[in-house]
C-alpha atoms as a PDB file:
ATOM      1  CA  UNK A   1     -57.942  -9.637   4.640  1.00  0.00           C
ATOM      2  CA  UNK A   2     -58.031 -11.764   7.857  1.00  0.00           C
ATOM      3  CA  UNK A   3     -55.334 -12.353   9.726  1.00  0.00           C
ATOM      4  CA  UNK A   4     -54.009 -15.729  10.554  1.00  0.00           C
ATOM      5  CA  UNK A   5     -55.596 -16.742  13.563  1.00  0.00           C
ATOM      6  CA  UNK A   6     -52.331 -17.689  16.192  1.00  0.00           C
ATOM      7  CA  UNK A   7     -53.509 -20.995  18.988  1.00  0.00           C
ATOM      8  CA  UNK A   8     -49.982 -21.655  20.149  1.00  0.00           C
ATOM      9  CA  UNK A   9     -47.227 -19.183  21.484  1.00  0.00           C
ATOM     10  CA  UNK A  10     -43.881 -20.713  22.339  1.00  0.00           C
ATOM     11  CA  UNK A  11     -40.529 -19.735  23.214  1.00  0.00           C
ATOM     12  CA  UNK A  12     -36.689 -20.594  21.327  1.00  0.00           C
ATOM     13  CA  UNK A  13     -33.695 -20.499  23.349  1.00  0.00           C
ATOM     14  CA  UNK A  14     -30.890 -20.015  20.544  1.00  0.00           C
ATOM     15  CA  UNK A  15     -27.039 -19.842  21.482  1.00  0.00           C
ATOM     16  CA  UNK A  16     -24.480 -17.502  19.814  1.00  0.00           C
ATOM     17  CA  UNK A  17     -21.109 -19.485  20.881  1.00  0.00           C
ATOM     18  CA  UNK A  18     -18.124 -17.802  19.655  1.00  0.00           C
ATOM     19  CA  UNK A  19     -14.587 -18.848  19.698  1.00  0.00           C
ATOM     20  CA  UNK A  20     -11.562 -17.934  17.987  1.00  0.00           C
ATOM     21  CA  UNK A  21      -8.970 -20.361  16.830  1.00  0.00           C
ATOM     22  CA  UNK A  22      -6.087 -20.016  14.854  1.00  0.00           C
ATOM     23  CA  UNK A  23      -6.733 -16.861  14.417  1.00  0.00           C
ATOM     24  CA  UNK A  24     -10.319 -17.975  13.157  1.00  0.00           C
ATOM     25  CA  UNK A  25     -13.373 -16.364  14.486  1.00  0.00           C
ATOM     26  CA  UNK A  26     -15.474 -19.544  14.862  1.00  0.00           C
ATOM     27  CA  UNK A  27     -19.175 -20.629  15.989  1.00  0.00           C
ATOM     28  CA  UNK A  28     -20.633 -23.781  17.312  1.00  0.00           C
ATOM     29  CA  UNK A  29     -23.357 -25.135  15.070  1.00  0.00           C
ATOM     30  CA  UNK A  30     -26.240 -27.987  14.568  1.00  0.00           C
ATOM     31  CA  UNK A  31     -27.791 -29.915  12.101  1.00  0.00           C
ATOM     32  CA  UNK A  32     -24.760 -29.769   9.592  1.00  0.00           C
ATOM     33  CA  UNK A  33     -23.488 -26.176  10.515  1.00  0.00           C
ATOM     34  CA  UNK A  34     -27.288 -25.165   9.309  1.00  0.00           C
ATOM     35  CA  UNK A  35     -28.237 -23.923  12.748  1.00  0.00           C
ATOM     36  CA  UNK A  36     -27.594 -22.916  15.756  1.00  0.00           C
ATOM     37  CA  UNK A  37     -27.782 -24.390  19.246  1.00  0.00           C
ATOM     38  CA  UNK A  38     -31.622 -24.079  20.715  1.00  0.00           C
ATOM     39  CA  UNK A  39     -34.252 -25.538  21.920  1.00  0.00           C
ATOM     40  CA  UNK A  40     -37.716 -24.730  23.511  1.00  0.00           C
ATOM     41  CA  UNK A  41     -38.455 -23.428  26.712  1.00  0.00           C
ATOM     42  CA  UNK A  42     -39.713 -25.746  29.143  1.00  0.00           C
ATOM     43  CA  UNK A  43     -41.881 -25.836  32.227  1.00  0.00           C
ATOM     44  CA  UNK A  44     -39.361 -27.420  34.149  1.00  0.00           C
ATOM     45  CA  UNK A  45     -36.569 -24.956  32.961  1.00  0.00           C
ATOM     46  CA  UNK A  46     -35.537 -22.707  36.190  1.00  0.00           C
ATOM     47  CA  UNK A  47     -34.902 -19.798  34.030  1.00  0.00           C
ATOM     48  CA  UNK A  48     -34.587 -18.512  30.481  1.00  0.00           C
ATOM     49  CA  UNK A  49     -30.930 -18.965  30.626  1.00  0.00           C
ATOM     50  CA  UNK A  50     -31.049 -22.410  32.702  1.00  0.00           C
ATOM     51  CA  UNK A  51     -32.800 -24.062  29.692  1.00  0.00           C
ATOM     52  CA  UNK A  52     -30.211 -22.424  27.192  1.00  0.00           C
ATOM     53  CA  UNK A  53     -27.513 -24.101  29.034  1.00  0.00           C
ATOM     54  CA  UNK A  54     -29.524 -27.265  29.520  1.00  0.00           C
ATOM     55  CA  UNK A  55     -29.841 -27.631  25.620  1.00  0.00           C
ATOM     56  CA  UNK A  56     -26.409 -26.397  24.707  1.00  0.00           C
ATOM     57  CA  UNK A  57     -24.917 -29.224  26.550  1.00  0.00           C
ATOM     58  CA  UNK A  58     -27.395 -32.122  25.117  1.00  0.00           C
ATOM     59  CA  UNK A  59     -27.259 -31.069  21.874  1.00  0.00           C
ATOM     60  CA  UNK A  60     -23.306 -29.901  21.682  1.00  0.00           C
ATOM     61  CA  UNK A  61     -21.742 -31.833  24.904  1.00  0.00           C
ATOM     62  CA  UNK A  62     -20.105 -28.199  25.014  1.00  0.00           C
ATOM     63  CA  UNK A  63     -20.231 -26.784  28.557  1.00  0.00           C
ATOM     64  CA  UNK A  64     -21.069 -23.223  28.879  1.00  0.00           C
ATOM     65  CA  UNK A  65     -19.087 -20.082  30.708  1.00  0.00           C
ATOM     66  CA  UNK A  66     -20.486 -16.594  30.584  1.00  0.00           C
ATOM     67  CA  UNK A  67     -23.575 -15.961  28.722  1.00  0.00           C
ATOM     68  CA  UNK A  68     -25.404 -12.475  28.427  1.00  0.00           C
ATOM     69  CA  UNK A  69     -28.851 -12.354  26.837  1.00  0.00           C
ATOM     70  CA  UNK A  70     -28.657 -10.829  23.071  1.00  0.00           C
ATOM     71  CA  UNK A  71     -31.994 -10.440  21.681  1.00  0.00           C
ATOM     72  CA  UNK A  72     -35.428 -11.354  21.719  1.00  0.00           C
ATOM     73  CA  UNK A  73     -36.666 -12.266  18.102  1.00  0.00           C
ATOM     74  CA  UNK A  74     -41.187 -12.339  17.575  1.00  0.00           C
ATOM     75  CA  UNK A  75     -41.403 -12.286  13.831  1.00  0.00           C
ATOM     76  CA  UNK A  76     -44.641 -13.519  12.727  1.00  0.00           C
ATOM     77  CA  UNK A  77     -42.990 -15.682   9.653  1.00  0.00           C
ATOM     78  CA  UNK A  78     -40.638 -17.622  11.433  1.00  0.00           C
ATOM     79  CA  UNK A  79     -42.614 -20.599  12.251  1.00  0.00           C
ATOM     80  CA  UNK A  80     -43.245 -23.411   9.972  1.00  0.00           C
ATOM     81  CA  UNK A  81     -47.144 -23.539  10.852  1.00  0.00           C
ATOM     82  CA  UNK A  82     -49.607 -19.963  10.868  1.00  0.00           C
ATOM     83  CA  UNK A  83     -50.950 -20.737  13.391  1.00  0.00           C
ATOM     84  CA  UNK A  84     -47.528 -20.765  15.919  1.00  0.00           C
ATOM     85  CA  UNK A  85     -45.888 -17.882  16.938  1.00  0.00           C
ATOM     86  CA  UNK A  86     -42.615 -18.801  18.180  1.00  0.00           C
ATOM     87  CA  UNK A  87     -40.936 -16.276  20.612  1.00  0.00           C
ATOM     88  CA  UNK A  88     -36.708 -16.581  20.100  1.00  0.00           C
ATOM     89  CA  UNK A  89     -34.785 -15.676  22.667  1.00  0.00           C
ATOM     90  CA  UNK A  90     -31.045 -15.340  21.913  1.00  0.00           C
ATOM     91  CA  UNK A  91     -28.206 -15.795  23.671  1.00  0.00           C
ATOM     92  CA  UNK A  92     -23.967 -14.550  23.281  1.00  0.00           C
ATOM     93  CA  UNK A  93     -21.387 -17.239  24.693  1.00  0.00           C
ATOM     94  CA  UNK A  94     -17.545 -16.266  24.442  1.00  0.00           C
ATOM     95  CA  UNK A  95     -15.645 -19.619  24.971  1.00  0.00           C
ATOM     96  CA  UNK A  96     -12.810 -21.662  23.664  1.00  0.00           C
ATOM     97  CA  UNK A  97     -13.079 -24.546  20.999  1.00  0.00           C
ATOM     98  CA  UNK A  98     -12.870 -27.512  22.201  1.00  0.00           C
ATOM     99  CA  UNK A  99     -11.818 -29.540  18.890  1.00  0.00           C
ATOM    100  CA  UNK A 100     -13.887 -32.143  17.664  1.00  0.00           C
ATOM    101  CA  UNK A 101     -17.361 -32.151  19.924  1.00  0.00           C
ATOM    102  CA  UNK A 102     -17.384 -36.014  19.363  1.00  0.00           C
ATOM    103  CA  UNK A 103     -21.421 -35.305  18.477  1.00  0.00           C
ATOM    104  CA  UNK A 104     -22.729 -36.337  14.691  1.00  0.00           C
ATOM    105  CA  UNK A 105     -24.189 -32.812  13.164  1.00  0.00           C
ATOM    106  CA  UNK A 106     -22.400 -30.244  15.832  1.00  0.00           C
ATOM    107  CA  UNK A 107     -19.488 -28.709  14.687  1.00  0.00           C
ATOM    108  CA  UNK A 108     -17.199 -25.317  14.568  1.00  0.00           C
ATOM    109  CA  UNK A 109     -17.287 -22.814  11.441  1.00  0.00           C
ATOM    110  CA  UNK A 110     -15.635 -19.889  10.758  1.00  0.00           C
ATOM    111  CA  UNK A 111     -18.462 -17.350  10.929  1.00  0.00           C
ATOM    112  CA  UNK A 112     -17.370 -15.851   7.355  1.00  0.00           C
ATOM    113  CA  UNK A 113     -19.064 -19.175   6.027  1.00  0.00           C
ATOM    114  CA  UNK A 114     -21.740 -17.368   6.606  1.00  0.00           C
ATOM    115  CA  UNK A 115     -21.091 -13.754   5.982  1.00  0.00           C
ATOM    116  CA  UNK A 116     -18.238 -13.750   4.072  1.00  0.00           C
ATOM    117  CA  UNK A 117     -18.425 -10.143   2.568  1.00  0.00           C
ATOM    118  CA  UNK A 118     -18.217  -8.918   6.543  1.00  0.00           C
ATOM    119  CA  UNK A 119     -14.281 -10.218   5.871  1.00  0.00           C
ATOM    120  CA  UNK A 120     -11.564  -7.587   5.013  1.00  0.00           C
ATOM    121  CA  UNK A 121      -8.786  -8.354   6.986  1.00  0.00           C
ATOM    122  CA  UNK A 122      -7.509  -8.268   3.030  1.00  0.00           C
ATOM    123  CA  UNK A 123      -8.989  -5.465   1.383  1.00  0.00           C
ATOM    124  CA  UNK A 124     -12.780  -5.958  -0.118  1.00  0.00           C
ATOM    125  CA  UNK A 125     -13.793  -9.011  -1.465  1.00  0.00           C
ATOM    126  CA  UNK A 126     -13.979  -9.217  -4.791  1.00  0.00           C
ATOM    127  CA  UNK A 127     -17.367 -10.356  -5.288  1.00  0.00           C
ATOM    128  CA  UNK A 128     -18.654  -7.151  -3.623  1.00  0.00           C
ATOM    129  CA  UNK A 129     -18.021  -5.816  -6.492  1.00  0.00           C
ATOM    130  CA  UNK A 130     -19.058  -8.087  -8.703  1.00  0.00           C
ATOM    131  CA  UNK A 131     -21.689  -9.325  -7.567  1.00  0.00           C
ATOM    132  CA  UNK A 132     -23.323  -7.958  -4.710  1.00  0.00           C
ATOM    133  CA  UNK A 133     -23.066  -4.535  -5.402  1.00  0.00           C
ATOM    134  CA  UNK A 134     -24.725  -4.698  -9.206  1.00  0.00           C
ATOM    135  CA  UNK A 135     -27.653  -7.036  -7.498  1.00  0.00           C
ATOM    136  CA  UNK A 136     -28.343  -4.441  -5.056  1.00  0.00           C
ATOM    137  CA  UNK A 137     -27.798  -1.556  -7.139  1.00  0.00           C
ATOM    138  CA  UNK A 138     -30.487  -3.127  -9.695  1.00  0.00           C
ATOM    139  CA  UNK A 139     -33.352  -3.917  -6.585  1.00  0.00           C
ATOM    140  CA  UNK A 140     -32.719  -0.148  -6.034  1.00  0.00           C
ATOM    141  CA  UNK A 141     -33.148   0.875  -9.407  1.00  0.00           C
ATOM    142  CA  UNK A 142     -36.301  -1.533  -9.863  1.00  0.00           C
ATOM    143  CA  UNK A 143     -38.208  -0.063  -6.592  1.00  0.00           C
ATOM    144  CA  UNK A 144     -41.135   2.475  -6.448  1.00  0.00           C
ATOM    145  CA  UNK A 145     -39.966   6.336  -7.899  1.00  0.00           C
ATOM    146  CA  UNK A 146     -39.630   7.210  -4.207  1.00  0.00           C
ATOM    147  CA  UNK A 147     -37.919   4.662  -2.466  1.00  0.00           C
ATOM    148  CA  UNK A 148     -35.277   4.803  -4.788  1.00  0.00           C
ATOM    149  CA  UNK A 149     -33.157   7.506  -3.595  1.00  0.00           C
ATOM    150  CA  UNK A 150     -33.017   6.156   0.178  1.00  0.00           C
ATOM    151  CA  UNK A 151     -32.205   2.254  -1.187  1.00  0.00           C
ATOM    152  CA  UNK A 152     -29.165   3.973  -2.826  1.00  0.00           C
ATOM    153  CA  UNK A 153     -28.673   5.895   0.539  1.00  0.00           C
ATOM    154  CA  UNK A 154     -29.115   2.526   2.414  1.00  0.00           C
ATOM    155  CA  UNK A 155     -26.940   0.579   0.389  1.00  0.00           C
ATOM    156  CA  UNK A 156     -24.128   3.053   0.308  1.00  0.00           C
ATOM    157  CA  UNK A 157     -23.758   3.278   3.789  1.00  0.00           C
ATOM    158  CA  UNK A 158     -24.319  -0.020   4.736  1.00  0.00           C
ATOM    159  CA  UNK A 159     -21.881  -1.433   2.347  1.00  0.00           C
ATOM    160  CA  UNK A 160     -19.445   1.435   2.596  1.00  0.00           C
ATOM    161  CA  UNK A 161     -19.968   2.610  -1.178  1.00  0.00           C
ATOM    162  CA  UNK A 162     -20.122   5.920  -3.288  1.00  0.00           C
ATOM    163  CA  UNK A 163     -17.302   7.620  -0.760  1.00  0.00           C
ATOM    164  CA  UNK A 164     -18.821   6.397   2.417  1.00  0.00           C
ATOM    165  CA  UNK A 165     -16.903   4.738   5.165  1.00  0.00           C
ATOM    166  CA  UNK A 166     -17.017   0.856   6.130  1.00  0.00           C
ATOM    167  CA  UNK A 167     -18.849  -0.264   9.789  1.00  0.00           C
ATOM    168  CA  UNK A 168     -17.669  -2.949  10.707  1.00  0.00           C
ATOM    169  CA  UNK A 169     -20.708  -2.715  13.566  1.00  0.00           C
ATOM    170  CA  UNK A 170     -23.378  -2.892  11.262  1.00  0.00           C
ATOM    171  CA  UNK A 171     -23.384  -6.556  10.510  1.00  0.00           C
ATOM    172  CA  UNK A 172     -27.045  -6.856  11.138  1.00  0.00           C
ATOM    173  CA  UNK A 173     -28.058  -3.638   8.651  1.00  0.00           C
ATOM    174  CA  UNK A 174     -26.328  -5.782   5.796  1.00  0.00           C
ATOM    175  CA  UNK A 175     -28.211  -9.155   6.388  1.00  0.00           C
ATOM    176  CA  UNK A 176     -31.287  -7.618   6.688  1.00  0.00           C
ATOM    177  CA  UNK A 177     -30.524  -5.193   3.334  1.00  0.00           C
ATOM    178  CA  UNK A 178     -29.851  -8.360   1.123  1.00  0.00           C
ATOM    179  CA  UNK A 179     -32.767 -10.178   2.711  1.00  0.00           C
ATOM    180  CA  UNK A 180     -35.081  -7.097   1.454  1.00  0.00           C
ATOM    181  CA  UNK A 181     -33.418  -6.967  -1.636  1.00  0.00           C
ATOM    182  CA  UNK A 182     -34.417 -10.962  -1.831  1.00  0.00           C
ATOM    183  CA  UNK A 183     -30.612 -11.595  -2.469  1.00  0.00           C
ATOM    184  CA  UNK A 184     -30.654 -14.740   0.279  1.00  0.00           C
ATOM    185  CA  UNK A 185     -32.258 -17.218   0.414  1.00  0.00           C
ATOM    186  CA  UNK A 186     -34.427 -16.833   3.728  1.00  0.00           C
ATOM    187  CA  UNK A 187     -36.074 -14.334   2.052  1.00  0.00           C
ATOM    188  CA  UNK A 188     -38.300 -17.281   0.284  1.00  0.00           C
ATOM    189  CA  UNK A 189     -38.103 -14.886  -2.695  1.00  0.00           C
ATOM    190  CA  UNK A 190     -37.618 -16.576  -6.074  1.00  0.00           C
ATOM    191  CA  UNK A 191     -33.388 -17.440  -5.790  1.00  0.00           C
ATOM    192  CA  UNK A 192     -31.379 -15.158  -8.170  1.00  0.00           C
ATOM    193  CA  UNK A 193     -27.918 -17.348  -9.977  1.00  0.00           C
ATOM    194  CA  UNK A 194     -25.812 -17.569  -9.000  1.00  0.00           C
ATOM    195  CA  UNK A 195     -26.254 -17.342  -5.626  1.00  0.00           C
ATOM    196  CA  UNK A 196     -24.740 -14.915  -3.385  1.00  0.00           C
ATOM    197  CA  UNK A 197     -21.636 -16.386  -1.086  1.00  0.00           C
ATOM    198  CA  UNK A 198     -22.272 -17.701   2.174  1.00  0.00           C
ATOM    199  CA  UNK A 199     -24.057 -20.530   3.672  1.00  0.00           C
ATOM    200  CA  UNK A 200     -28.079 -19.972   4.575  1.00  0.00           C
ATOM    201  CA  UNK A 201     -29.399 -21.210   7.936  1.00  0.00           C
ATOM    202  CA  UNK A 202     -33.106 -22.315   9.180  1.00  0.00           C
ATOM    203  CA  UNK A 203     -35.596 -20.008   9.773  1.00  0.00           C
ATOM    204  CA  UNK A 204     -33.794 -16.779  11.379  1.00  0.00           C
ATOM    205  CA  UNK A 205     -30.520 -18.240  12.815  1.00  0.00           C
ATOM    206  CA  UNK A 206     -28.163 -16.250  10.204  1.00  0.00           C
ATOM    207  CA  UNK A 207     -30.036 -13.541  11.539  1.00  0.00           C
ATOM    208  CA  UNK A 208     -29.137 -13.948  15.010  1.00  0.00           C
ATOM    209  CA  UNK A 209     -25.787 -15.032  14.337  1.00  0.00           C
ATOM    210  CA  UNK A 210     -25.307 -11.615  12.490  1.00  0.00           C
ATOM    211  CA  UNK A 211     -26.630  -9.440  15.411  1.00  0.00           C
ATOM    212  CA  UNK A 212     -24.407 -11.633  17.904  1.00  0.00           C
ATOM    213  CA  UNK A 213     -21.515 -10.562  15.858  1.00  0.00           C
ATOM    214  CA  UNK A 214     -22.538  -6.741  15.682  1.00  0.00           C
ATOM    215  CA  UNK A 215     -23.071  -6.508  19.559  1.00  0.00           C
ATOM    216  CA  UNK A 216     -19.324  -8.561  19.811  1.00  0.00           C
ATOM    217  CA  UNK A 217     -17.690  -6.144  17.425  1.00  0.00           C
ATOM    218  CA  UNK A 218     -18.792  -2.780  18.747  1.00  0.00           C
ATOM    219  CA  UNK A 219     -18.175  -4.597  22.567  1.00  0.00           C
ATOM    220  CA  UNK A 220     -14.532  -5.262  21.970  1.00  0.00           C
ATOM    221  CA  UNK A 221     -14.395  -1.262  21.590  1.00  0.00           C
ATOM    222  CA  UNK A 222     -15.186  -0.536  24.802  1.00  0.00           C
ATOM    223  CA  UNK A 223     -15.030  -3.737  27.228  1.00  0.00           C
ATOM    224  CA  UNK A 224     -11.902  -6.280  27.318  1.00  0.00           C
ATOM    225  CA  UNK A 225     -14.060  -9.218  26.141  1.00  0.00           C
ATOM    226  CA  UNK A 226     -11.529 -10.357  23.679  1.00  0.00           C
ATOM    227  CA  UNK A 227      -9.734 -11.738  27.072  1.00  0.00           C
ATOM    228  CA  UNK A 228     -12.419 -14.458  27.385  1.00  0.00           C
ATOM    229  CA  UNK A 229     -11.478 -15.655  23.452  1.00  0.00           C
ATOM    230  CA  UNK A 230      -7.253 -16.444  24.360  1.00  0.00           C
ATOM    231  CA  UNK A 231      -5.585 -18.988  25.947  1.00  0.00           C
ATOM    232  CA  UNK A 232      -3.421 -18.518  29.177  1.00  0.00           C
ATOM    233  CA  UNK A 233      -0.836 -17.209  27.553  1.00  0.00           C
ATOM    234  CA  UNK A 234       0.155 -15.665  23.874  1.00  0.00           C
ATOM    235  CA  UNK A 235       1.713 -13.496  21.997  1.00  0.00           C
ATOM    236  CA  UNK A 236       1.290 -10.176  20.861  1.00  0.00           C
ATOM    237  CA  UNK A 237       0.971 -11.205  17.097  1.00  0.00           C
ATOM    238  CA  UNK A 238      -1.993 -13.629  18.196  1.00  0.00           C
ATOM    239  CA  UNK A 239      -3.683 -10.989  20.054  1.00  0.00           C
ATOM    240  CA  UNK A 240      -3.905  -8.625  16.962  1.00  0.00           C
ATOM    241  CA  UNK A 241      -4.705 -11.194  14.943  1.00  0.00           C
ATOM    242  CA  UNK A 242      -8.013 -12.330  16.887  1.00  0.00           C
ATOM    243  CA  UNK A 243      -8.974  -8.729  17.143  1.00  0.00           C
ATOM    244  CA  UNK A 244      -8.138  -8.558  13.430  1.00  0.00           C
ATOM    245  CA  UNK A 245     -10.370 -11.747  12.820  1.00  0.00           C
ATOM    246  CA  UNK A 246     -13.607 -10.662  15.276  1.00  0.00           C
ATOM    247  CA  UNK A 247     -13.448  -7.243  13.490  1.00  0.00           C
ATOM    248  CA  UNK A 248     -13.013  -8.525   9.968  1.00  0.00           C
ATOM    249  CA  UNK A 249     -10.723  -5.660   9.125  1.00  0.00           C
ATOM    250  CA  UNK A 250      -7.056  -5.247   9.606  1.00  0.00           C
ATOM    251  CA  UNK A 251      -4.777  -2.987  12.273  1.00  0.00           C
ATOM    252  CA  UNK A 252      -1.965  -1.551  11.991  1.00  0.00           C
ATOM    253  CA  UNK A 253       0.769  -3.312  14.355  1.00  0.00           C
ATOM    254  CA  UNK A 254       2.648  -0.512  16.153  1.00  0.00           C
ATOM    255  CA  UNK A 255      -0.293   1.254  17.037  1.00  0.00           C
ATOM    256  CA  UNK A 256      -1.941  -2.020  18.151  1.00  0.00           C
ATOM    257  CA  UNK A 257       1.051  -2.550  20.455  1.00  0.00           C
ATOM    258  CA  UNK A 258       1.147   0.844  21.702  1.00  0.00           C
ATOM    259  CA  UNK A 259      -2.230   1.128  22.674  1.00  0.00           C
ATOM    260  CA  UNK A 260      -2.089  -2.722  24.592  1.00  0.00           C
ATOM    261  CA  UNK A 261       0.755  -1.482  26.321  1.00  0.00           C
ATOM    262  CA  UNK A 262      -0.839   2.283  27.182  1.00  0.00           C
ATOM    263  CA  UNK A 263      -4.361   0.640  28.543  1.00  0.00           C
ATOM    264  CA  UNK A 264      -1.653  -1.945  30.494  1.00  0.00           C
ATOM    265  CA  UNK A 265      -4.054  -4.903  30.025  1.00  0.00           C
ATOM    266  CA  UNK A 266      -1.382  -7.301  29.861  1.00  0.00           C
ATOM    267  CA  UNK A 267       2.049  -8.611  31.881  1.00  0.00           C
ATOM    268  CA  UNK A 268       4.723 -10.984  30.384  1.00  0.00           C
ATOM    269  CA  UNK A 269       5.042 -14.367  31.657  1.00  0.00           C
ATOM    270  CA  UNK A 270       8.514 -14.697  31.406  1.00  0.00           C
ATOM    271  CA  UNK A 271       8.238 -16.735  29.009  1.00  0.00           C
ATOM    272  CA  UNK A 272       8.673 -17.286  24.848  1.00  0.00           C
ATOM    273  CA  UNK A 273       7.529 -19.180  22.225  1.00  0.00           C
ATOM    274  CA  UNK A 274       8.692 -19.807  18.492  1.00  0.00           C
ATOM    275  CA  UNK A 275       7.384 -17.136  16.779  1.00  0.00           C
ATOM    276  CA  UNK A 276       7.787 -16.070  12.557  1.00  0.00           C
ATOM    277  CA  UNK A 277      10.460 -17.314  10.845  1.00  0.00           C
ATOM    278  CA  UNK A 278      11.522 -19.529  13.771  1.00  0.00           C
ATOM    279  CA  UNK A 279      12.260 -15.796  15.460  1.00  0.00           C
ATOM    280  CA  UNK A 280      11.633 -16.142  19.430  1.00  0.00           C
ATOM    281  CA  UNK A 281       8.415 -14.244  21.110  1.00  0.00           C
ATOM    282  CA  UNK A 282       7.291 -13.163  24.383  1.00  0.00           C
ATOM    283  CA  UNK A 283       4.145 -14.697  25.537  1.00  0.00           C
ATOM    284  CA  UNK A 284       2.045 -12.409  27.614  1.00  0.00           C
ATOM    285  CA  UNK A 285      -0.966 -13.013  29.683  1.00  0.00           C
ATOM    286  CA  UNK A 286      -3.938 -11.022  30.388  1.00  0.00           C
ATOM    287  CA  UNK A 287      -3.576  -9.177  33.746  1.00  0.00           C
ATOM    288  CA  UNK A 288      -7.206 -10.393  35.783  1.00  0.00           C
ATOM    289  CA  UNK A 289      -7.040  -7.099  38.301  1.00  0.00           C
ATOM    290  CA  UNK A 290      -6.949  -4.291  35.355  1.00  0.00           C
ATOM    291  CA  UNK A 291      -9.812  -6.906  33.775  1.00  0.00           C
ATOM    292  CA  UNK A 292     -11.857  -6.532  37.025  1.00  0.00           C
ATOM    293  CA  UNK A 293     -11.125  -2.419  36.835  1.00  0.00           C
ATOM    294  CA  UNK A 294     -11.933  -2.003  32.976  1.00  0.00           C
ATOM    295  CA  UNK A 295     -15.355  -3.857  33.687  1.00  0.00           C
ATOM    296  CA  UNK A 296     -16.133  -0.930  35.698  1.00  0.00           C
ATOM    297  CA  UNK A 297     -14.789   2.068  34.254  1.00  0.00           C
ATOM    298  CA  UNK A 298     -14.464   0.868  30.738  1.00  0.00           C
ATOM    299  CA  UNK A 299     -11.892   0.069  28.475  1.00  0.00           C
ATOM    300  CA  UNK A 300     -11.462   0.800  24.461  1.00  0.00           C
ATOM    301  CA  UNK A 301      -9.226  -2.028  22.549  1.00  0.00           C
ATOM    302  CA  UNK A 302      -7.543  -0.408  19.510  1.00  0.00           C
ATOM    303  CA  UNK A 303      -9.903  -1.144  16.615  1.00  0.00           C
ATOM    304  CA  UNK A 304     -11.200   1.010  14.437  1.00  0.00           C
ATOM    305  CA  UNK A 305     -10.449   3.392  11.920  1.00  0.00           C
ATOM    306  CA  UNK A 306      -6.882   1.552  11.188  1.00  0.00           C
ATOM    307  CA  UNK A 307      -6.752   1.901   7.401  1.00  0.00           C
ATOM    308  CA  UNK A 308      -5.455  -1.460   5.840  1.00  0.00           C
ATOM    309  CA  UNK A 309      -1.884  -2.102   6.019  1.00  0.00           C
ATOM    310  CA  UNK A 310      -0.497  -1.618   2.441  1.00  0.00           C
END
């Protein structure tokens, strides 16, 4: 068979922007929260990242801080002609919402709109259980004699079933398991009802958004990123709970506290704020010198193996 003959080769600049608000992890979106920030490269960009920032700001009016390069994405499938191959290049923004971005189409969403079994700050979703588990348990029964073993093996570990433990990290193992097993609808398989949770996105977006939230989970490990994400000053409480909601999974609060206060990340202001119940707390701010240090010799947040508080 002859392969599609490519004339035209061009290059996607696509922005990861996250936020968290209200305890929300949240990303900045286009075209009706179906996409996310990009544009093409142009001739008179500077650089890869100059054009990112150029079309971030047109398109969202949202000015951009620190943003490291995430992936580069080449799949043959993602254009809308055969004969374009379209070269994305992805980029990871931490920031601060801004409220309403005043621009028609652009807007915030919590990033569980879009993966919403990568959620269990509450336990497991229900409709894991229900309903994506039996799907992908059936596409592993239905495949060739001797695939089936590793699909079972696959979906197992990437869902956390059959006595294996939950990754938070592998965000991008699970998009791309229920986009073999034709469960979303980017796969341009025939759509199974109902339809899995979540919202789709054009072309490969949900795709980058899930590896831009893989690379920020397993970062707040090791590197105090989840500094760039609060305000001047907070609480304790808030802090935990932003960890909580990048990680999608639940920590328990004395060990939280102990390990913020071991690592020394953070200094009170001397001041406090209404906390639960109308009960007083101390707001705290992020100390900028042991930031400077842990960017250098590293620094591990506590998340991980927390079970969930009962």
């Amino acid at each position: 068979m002859t392969e599609p003959t490519v004339d035209r080769v061009s290059t996607e600049l696509v922005a990861v922007l996250v936020a968290v608000t209200d305890g929300e992890p949240r990303v900045l979106t286009t075209e009706d929260a179906r996409a996310l920030p990009a544009g093409p490269f142009q001739f008179a960009h500077r650089s890869l990242q100059a054009g990112l920032r150029a079309w971030v700001e047109a398109q969202t009016h949202h000015p951009l801080g620190y943003v490291e390069q995430l992936y580069t994405f080449a799949d043959r499938d993602r254009a809308e002609h055969a004969d374009t191959r379209i070269i994305s290049v992805s980029y990871l923004g931490l920031t601060r919402e801004m409220g309403h971005t005043g621009v028609a189409r652009v807007g915030w969403q919590s990033w569980y709109r879009y993966f919403p079994w990568e959620d269990r700050r509450d336990g497991v979703p229900a409709f894991v259980a229900g309903i994506v588990e039996p799907r992908l348990r059936r596409w592993a029964a239905g495949g060739p004699t001797a695939q089936r073993g590793r699909r079972y093996e696959r979906i197992a570990i990437t869902f956390g079933l059959d006595g294996a433990a939950w990754n938070e990290d592998m965000v991008l193992q699970r998009y791309e398991l229920l986009y073999e097993a034709g469960l979303v609808p980017e796969s341009g398989q025939r759509p199974i009802r109902p339809a899995l949770p979540g919202t789709p996105m054009v072309h490969d977006h949900r795709r980058i958004l899930a590896t831009g939230i893989a690379r920020l989970r397993a970062k707040i490990k090791y590197r105090p990123v989840v500094f760039e994400l609060m305000p001047e000053a907070f609480t304790l409480l808030q802090l935990q709970q932003s960890v909580e909601a990048l990680a999608g999974r639940g920590l328990h609060k004395q060990n939280f506290r102990r390990l913020i206060e071991q690592q020394e990340l953070v200094e009170e202001t001397g001041e406090m704020t209404q906390g639960a119940a109308g009960r007083p707390a101390k707001l705290f701010r992020f100390r900028r010198d042991v930031m400077l240090e842990r960017a250098i010799s590293g620094s591990k947040l506590p998340l991980a193996r927390e079970p969930h508080p009962v």
